[in-house]
C-alpha atoms as a PDB file:
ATOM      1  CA  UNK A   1     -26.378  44.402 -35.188  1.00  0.00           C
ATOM      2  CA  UNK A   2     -28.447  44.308 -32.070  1.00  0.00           C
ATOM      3  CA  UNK A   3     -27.304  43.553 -28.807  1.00  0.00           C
ATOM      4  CA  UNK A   4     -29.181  40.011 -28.565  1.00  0.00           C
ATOM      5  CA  UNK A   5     -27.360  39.295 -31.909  1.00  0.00           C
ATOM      6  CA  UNK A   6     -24.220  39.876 -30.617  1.00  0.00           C
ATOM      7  CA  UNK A   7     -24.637  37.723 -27.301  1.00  0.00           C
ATOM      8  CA  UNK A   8     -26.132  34.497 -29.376  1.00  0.00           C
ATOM      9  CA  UNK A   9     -22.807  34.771 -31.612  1.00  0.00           C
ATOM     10  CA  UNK A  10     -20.564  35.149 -28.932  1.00  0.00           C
ATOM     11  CA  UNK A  11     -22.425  31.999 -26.972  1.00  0.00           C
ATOM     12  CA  UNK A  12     -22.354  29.956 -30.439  1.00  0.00           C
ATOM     13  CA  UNK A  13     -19.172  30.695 -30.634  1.00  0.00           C
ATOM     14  CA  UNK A  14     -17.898  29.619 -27.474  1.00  0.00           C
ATOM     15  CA  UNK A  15     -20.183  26.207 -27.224  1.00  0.00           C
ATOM     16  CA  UNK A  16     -18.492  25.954 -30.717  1.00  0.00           C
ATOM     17  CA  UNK A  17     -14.647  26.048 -29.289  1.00  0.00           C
ATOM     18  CA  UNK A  18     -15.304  24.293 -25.899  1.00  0.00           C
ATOM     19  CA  UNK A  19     -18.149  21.967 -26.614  1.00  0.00           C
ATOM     20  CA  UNK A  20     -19.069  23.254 -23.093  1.00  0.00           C
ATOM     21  CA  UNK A  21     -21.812  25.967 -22.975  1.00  0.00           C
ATOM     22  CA  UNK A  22     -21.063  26.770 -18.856  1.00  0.00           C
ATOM     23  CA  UNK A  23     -17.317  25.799 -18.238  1.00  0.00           C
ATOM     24  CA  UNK A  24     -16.758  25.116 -14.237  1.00  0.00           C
ATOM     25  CA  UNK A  25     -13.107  24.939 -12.425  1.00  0.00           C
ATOM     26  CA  UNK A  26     -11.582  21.609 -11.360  1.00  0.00           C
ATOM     27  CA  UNK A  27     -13.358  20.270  -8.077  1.00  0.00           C
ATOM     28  CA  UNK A  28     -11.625  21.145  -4.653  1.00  0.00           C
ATOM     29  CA  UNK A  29     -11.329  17.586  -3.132  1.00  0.00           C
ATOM     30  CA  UNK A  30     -10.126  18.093   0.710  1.00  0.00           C
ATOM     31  CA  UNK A  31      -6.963  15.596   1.806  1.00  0.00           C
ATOM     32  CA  UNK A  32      -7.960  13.202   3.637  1.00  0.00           C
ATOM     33  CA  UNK A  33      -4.348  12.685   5.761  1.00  0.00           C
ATOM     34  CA  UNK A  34      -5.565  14.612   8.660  1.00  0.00           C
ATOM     35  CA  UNK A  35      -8.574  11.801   9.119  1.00  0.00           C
ATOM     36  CA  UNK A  36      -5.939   9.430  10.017  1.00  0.00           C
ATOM     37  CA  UNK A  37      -4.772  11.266  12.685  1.00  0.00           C
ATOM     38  CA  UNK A  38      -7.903  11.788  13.934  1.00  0.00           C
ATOM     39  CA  UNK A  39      -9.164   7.692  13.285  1.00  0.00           C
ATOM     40  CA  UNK A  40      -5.872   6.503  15.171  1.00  0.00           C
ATOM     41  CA  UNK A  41      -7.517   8.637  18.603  1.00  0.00           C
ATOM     42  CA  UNK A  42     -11.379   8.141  17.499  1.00  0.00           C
ATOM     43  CA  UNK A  43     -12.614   5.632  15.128  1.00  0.00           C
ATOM     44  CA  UNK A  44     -10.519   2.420  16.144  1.00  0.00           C
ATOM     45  CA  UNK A  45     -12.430   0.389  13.149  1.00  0.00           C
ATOM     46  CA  UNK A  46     -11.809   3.334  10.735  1.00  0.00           C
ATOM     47  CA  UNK A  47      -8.267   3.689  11.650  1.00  0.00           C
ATOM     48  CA  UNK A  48      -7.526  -0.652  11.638  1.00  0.00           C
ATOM     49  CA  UNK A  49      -9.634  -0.676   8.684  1.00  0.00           C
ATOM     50  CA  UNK A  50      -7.231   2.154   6.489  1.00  0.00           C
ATOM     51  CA  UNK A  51      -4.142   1.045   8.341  1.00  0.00           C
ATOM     52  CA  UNK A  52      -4.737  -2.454   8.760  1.00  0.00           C
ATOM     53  CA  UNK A  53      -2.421  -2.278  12.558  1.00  0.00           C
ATOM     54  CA  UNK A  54      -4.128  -1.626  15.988  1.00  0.00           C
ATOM     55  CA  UNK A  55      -3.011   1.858  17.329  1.00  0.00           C
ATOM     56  CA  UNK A  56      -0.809   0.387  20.166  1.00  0.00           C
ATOM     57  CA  UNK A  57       1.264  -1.726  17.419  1.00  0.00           C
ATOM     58  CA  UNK A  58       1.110   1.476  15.343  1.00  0.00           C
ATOM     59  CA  UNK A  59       2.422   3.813  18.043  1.00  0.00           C
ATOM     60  CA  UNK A  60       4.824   0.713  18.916  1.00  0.00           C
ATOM     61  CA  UNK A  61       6.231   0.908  15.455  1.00  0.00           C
ATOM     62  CA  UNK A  62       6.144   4.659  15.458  1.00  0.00           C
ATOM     63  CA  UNK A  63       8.578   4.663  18.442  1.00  0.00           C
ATOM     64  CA  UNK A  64      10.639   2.485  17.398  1.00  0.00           C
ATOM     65  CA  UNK A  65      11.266   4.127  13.893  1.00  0.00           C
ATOM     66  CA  UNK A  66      10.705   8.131  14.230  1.00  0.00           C
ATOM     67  CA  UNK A  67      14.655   8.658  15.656  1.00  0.00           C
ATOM     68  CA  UNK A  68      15.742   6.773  12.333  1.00  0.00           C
ATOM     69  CA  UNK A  69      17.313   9.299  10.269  1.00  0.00           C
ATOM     70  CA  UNK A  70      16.074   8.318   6.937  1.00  0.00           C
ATOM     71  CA  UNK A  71      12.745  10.590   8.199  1.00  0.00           C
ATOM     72  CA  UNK A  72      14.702  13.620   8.919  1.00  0.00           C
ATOM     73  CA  UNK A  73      16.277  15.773   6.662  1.00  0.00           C
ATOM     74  CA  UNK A  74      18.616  18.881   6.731  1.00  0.00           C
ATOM     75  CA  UNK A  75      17.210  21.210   4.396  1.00  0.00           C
ATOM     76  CA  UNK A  76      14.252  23.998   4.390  1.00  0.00           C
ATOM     77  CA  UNK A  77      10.935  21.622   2.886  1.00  0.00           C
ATOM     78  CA  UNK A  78       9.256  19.921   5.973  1.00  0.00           C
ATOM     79  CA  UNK A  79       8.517  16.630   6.155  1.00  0.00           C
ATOM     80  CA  UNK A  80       5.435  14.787   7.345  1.00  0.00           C
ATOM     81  CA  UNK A  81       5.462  13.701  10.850  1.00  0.00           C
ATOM     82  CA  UNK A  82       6.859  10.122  11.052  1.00  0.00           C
ATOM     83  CA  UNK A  83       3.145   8.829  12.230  1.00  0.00           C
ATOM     84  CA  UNK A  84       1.917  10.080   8.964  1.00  0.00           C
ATOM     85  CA  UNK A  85       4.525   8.786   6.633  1.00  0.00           C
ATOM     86  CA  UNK A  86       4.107   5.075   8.217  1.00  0.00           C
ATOM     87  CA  UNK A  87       0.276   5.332   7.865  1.00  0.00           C
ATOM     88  CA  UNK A  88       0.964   6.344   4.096  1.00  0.00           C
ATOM     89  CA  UNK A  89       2.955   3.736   3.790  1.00  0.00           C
ATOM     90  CA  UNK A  90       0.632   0.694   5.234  1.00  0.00           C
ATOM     91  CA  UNK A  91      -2.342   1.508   3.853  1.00  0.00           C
ATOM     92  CA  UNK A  92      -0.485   1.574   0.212  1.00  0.00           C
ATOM     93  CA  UNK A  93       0.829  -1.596   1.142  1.00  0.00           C
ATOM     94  CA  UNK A  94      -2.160  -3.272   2.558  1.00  0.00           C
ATOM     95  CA  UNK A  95      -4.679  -2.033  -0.694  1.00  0.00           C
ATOM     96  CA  UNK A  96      -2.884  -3.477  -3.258  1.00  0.00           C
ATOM     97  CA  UNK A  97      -4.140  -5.387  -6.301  1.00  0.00           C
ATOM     98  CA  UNK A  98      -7.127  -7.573  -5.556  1.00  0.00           C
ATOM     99  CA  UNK A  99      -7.117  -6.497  -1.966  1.00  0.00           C
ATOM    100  CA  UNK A 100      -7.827  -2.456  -2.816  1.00  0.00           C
ATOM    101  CA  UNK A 101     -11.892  -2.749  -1.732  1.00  0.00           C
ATOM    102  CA  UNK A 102     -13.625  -0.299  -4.553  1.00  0.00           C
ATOM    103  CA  UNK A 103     -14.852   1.782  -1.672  1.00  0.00           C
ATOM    104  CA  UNK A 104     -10.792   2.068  -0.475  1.00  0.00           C
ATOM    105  CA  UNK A 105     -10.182   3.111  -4.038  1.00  0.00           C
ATOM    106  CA  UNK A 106     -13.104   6.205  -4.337  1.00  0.00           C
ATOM    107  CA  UNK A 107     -11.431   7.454  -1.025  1.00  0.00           C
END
């Protein structure tokens, strides 16, 4: 059996099992939680748009809620910062249902 032979089993065979003739790895998507950061300092619109809060009443709210101990915790895992877990939180809560923009969504 030449070598050629060989190969175009071995290639039949694997299309065959897979259905895929060139497999590729899952796609590397890069979080996008450091952006907010960055929006609340840089990109007002950006950051009121995700957020829907101005960053004064953001930083307000931050202030008034980061000594709370509900967003500290004893043990060894670290926790997001407090600014983080609040922007998590609003833009769930403002892109909900009808209100989640299909551009918010492919974010």
């Amino acid at each position: 059996m030449s070598f050629t032979s060989v190969i175009y089993i071995f290639l039949h065979n694997m299309v065959d099992q897979t259905r895929v003739f060139f497999p590729k790895g899952p796609t590397f998507r890069q979080p996008q939680l450091g952006l907010l950061e960055w929006a609340r300092y840089n990109d007002l619109w950006h950051f009121s748009h995700k957020i829907w809060l101005l960053p004064p009443m953001f930083n307000l709210i931050v202030a008034l809620i980061e000594a709370h101990p509900m967003f500290h915790n004893s043990l060894n895992s670290p926790q997001y910062p407090v600014s983080l877990q609040l922007a998590i939180f609003l833009n769930r809560a403002g892109h909900y249902g009808n209100a989640a923009a299909c551009s918010d969504i492919a974010e």
